[in-house]
C-alpha atoms as a PDB file:
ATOM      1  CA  UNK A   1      35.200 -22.586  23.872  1.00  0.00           C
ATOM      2  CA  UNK A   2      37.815 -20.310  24.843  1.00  0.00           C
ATOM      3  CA  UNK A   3      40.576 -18.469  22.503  1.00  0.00           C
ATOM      4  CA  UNK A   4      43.641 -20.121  22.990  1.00  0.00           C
ATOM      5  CA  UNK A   5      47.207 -19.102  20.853  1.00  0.00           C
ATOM      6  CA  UNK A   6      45.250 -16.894  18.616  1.00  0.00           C
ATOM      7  CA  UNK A   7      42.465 -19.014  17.819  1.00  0.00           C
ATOM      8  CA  UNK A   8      38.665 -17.469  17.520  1.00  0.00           C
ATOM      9  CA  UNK A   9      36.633 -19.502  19.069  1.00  0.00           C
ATOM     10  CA  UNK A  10      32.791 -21.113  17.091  1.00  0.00           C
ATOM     11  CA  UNK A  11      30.848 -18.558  19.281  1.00  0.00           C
ATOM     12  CA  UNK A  12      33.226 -15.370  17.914  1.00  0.00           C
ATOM     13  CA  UNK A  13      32.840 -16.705  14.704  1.00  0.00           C
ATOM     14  CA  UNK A  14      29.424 -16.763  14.893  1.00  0.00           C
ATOM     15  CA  UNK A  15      28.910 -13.207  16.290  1.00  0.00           C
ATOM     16  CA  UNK A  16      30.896 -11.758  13.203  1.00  0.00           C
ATOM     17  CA  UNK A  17      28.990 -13.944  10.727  1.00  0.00           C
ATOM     18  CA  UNK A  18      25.422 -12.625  12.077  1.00  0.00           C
ATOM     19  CA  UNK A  19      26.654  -9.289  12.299  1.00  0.00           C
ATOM     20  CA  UNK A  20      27.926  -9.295   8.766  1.00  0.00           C
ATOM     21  CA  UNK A  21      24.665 -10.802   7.379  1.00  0.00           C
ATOM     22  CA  UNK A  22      22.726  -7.651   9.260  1.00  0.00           C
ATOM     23  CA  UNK A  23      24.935  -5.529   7.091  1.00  0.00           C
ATOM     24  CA  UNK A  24      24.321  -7.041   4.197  1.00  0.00           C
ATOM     25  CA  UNK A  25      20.492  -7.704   4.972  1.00  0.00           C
ATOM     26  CA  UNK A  26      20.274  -3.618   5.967  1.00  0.00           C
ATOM     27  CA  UNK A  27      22.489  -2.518   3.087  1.00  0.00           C
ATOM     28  CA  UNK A  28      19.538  -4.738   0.658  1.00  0.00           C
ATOM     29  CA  UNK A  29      16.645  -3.308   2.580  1.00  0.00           C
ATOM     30  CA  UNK A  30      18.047   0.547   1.972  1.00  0.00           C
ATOM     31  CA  UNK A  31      18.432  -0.275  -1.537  1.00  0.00           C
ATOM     32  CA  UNK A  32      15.022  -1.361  -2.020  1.00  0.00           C
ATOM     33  CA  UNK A  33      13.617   1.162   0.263  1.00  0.00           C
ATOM     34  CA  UNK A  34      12.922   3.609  -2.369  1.00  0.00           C
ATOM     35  CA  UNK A  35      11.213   1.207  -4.483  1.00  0.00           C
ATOM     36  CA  UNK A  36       8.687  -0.360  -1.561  1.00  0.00           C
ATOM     37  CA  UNK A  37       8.138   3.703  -0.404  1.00  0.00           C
ATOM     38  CA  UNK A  38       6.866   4.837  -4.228  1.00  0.00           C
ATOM     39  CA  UNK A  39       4.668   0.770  -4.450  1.00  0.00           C
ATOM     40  CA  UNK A  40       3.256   1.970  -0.857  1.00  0.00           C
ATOM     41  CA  UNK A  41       2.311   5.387  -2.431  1.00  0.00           C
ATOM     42  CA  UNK A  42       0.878   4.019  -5.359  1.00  0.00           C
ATOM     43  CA  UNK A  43      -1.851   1.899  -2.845  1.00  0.00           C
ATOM     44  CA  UNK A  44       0.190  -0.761  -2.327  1.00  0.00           C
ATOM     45  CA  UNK A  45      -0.173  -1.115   1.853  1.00  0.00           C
ATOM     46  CA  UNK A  46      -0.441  -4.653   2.768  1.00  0.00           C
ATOM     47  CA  UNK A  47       2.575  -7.075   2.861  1.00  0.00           C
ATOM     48  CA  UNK A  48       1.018  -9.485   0.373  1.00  0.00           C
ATOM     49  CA  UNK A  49       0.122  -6.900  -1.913  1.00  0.00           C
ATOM     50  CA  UNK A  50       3.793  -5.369  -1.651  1.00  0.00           C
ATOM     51  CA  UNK A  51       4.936  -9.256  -2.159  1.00  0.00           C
ATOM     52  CA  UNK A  52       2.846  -9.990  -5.116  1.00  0.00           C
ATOM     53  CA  UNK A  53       4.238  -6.602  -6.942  1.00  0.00           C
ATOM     54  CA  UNK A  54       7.483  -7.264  -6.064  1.00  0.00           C
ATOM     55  CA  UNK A  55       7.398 -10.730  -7.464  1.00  0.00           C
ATOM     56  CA  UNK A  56       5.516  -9.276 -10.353  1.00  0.00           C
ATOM     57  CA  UNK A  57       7.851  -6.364 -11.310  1.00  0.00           C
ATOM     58  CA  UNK A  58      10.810  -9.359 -10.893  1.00  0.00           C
ATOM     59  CA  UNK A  59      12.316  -8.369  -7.607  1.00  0.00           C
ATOM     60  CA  UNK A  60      13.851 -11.160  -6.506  1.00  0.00           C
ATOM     61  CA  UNK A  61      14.494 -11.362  -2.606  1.00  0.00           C
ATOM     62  CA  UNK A  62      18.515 -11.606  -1.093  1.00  0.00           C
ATOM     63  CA  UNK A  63      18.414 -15.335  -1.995  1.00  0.00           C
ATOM     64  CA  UNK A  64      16.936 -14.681  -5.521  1.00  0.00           C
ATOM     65  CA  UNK A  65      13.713 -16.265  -4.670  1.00  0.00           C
ATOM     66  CA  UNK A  66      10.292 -14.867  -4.432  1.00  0.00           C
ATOM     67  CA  UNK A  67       8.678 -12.733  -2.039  1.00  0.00           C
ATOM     68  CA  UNK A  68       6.169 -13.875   0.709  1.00  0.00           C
ATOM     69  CA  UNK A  69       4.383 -11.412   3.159  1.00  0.00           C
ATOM     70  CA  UNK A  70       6.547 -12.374   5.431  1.00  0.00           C
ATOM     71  CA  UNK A  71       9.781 -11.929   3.805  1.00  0.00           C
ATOM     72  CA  UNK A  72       8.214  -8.115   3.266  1.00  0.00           C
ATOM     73  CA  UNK A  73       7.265  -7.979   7.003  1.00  0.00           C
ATOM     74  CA  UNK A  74      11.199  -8.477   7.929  1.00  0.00           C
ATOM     75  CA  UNK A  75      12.292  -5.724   5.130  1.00  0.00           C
ATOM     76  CA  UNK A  76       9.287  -3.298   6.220  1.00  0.00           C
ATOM     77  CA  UNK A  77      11.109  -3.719   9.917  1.00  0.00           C
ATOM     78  CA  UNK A  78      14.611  -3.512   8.623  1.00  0.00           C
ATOM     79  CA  UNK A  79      13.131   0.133   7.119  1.00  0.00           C
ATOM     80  CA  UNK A  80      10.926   0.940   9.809  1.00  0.00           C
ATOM     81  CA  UNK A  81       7.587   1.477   7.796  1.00  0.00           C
ATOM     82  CA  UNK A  82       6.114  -0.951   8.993  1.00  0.00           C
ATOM     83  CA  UNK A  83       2.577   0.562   9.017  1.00  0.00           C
ATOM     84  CA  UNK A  84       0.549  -2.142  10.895  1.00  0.00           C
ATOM     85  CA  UNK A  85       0.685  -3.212  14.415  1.00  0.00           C
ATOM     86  CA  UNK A  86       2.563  -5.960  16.381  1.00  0.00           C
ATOM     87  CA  UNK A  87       4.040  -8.714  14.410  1.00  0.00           C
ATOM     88  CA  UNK A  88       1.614  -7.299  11.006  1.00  0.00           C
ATOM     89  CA  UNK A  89      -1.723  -7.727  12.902  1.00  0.00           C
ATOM     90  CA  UNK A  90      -3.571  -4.495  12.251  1.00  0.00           C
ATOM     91  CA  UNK A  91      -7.328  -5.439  12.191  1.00  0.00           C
ATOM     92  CA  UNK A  92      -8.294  -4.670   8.986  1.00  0.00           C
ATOM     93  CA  UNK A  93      -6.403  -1.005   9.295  1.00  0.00           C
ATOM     94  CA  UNK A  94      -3.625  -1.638   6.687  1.00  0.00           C
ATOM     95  CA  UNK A  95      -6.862  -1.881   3.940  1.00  0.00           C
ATOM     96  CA  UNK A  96      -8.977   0.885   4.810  1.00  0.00           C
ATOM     97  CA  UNK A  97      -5.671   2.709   4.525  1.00  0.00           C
ATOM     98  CA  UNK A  98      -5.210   1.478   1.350  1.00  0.00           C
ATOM     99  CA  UNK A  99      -8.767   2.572   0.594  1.00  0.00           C
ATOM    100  CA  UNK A 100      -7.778   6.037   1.631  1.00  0.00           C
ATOM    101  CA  UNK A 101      -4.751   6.297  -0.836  1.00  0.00           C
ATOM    102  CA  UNK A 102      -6.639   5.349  -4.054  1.00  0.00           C
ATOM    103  CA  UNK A 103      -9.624   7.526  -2.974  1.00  0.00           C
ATOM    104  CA  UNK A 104      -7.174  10.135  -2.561  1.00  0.00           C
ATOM    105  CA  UNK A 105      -5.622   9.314  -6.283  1.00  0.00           C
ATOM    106  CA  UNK A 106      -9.065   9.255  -7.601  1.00  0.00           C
ATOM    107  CA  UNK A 107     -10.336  12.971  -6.423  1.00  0.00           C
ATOM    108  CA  UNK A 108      -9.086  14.753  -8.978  1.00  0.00           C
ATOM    109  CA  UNK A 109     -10.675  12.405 -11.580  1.00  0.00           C
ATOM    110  CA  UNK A 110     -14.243  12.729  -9.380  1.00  0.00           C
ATOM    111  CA  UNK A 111     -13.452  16.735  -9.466  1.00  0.00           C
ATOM    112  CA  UNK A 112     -12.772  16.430 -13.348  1.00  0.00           C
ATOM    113  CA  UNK A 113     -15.932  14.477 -13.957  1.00  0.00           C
ATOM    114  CA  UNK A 114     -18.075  16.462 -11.757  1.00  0.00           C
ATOM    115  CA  UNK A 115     -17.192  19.701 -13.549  1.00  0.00           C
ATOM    116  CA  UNK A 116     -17.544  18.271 -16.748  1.00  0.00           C
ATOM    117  CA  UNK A 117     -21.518  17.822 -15.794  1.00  0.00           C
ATOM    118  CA  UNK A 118     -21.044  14.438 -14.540  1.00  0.00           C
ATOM    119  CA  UNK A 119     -23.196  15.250 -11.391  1.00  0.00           C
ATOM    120  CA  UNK A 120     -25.584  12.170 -10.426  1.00  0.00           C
ATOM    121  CA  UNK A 121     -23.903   9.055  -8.930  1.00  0.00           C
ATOM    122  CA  UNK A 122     -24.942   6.303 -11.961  1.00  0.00           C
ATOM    123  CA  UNK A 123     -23.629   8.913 -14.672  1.00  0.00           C
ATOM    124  CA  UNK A 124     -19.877   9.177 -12.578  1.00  0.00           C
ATOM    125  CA  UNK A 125     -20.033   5.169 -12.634  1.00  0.00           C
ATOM    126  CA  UNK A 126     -21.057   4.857 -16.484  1.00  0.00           C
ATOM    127  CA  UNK A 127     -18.375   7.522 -17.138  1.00  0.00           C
ATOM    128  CA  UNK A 128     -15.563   5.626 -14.743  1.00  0.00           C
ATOM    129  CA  UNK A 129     -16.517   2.512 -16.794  1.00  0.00           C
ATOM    130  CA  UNK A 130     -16.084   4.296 -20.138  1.00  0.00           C
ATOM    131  CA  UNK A 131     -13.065   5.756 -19.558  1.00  0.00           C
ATOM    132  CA  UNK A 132     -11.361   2.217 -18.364  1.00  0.00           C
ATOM    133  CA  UNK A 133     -10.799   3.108 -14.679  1.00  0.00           C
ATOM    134  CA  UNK A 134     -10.802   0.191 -12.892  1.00  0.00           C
ATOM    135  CA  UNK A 135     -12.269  -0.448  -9.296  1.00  0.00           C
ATOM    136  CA  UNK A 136      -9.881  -1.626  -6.625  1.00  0.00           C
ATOM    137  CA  UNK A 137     -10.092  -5.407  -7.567  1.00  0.00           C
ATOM    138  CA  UNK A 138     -10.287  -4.568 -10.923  1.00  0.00           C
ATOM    139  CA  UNK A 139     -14.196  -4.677 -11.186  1.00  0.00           C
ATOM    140  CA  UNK A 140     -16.543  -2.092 -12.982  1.00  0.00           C
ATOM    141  CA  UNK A 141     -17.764   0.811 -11.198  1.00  0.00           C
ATOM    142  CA  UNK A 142     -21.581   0.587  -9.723  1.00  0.00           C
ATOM    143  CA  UNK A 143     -23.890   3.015  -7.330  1.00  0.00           C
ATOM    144  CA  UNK A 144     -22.699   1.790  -4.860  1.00  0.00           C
ATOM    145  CA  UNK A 145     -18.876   1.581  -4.945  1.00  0.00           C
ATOM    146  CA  UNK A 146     -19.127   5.049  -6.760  1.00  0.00           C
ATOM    147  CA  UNK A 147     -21.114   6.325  -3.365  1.00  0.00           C
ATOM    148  CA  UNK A 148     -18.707   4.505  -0.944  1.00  0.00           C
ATOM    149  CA  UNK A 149     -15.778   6.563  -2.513  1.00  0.00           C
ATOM    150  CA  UNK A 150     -17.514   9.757  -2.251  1.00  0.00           C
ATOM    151  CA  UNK A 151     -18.372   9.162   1.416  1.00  0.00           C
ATOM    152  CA  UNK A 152     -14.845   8.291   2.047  1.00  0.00           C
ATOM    153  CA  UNK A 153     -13.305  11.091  -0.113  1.00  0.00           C
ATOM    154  CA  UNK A 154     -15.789  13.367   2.363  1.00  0.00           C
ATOM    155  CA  UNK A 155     -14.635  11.491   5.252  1.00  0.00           C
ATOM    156  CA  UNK A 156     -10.724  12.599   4.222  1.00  0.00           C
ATOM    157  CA  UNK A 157     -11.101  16.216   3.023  1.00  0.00           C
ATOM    158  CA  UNK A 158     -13.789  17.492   5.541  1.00  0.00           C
ATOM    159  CA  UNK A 159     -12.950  20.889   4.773  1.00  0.00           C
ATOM    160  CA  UNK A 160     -14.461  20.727   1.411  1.00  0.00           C
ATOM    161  CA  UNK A 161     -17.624  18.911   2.304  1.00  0.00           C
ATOM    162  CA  UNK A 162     -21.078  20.434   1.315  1.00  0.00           C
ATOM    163  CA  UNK A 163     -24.267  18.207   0.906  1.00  0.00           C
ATOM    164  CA  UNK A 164     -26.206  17.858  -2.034  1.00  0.00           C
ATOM    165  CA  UNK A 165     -28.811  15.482  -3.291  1.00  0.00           C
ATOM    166  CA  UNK A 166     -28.267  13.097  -6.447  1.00  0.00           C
ATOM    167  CA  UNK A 167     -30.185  10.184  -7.331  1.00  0.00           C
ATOM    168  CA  UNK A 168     -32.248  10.056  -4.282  1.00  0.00           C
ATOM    169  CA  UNK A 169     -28.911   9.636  -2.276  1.00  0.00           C
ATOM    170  CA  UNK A 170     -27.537  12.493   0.184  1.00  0.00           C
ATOM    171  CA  UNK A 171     -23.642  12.475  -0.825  1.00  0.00           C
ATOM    172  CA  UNK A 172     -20.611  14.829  -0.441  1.00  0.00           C
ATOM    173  CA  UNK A 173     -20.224  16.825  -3.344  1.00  0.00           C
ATOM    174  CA  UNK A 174     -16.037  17.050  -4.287  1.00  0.00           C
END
């Protein structure tokens, strides 16, 4: 439709209604951007974890409803943090990195315990139990999850790797 005498035509209209929404939608996103940057930090990496916090904490979306991964993928766009690839497909990459950031939170707690003459990998587990520290589902610590974060804690500060032996199991020593 053209403009005739003044009058905007549905397409024009349109334009400054989608254009005004983007405002509005990037204004939102930079007002929650601090908050999804410190839930990110804190371990927080996928979309549907960052959704179920969100919702948790009360966050409602623009709308007031509740958030989905998908409503997250948009805002994680919007902010450019997106930290997967294409379209949120990242091949299991978004939870090893998540991985990475609580192994990384629990070091100093692995260096605390380890000083404190909690050497063999059953006594750091017992002790991680004790003290209420929770795995990342919220399980209790075993051998084996205990050993996985060492290896990965080796795997992220290579610098500070040196091999020693603890309950029959070759391990990185933090």
């Amino acid at each position: 439709m053209e403009q005739l005498s003044g009058v905007t035509s549905s397409r024009g209209r349109g334009v400054h209604r989608a254009s005004t929404n983007k405002r509005a939608a990037n204004s939102r996103a930079a007002a929650l951007a601090p908050t999804i940057r410190k839930l990110m930090a804190a371990g927080f990496v996928s979309q549907r974890e960052l959704a179920n916090e969100l919702n948790r904490r009360g966050i409602a979306t623009a709308r007031g409803g509740n958030w989905h991964r998908n409503t997250v993928l948009r805002m994680l766009r919007r902010l450019d943090l997106l930290t997967s690839g294409q379209d949120g497909i990242d091949n299991g990459l978004t939870s090893k990195r998540a991985a990475d950031v609580r192994a990384e939170a629990l070091g100093p707690t692995i260096r605390k315990l380890r000083r404190a003459g909690f050497v063999s990998i059953s006594a750091i587990a017992r002790e991680l139990n004790e003290r209420g520290i929770p795995t990342a589902r919220g399980g209790k610590w075993h051998r084996t999850s205990v050993d996985r974060l060492l290896h990965r804690l080796g795997r992220l500060k290579p610098s500070s790797r040196t091999v020693v032996a603890a309950d029959d199991c070759v391990c990185n020593s933090l």
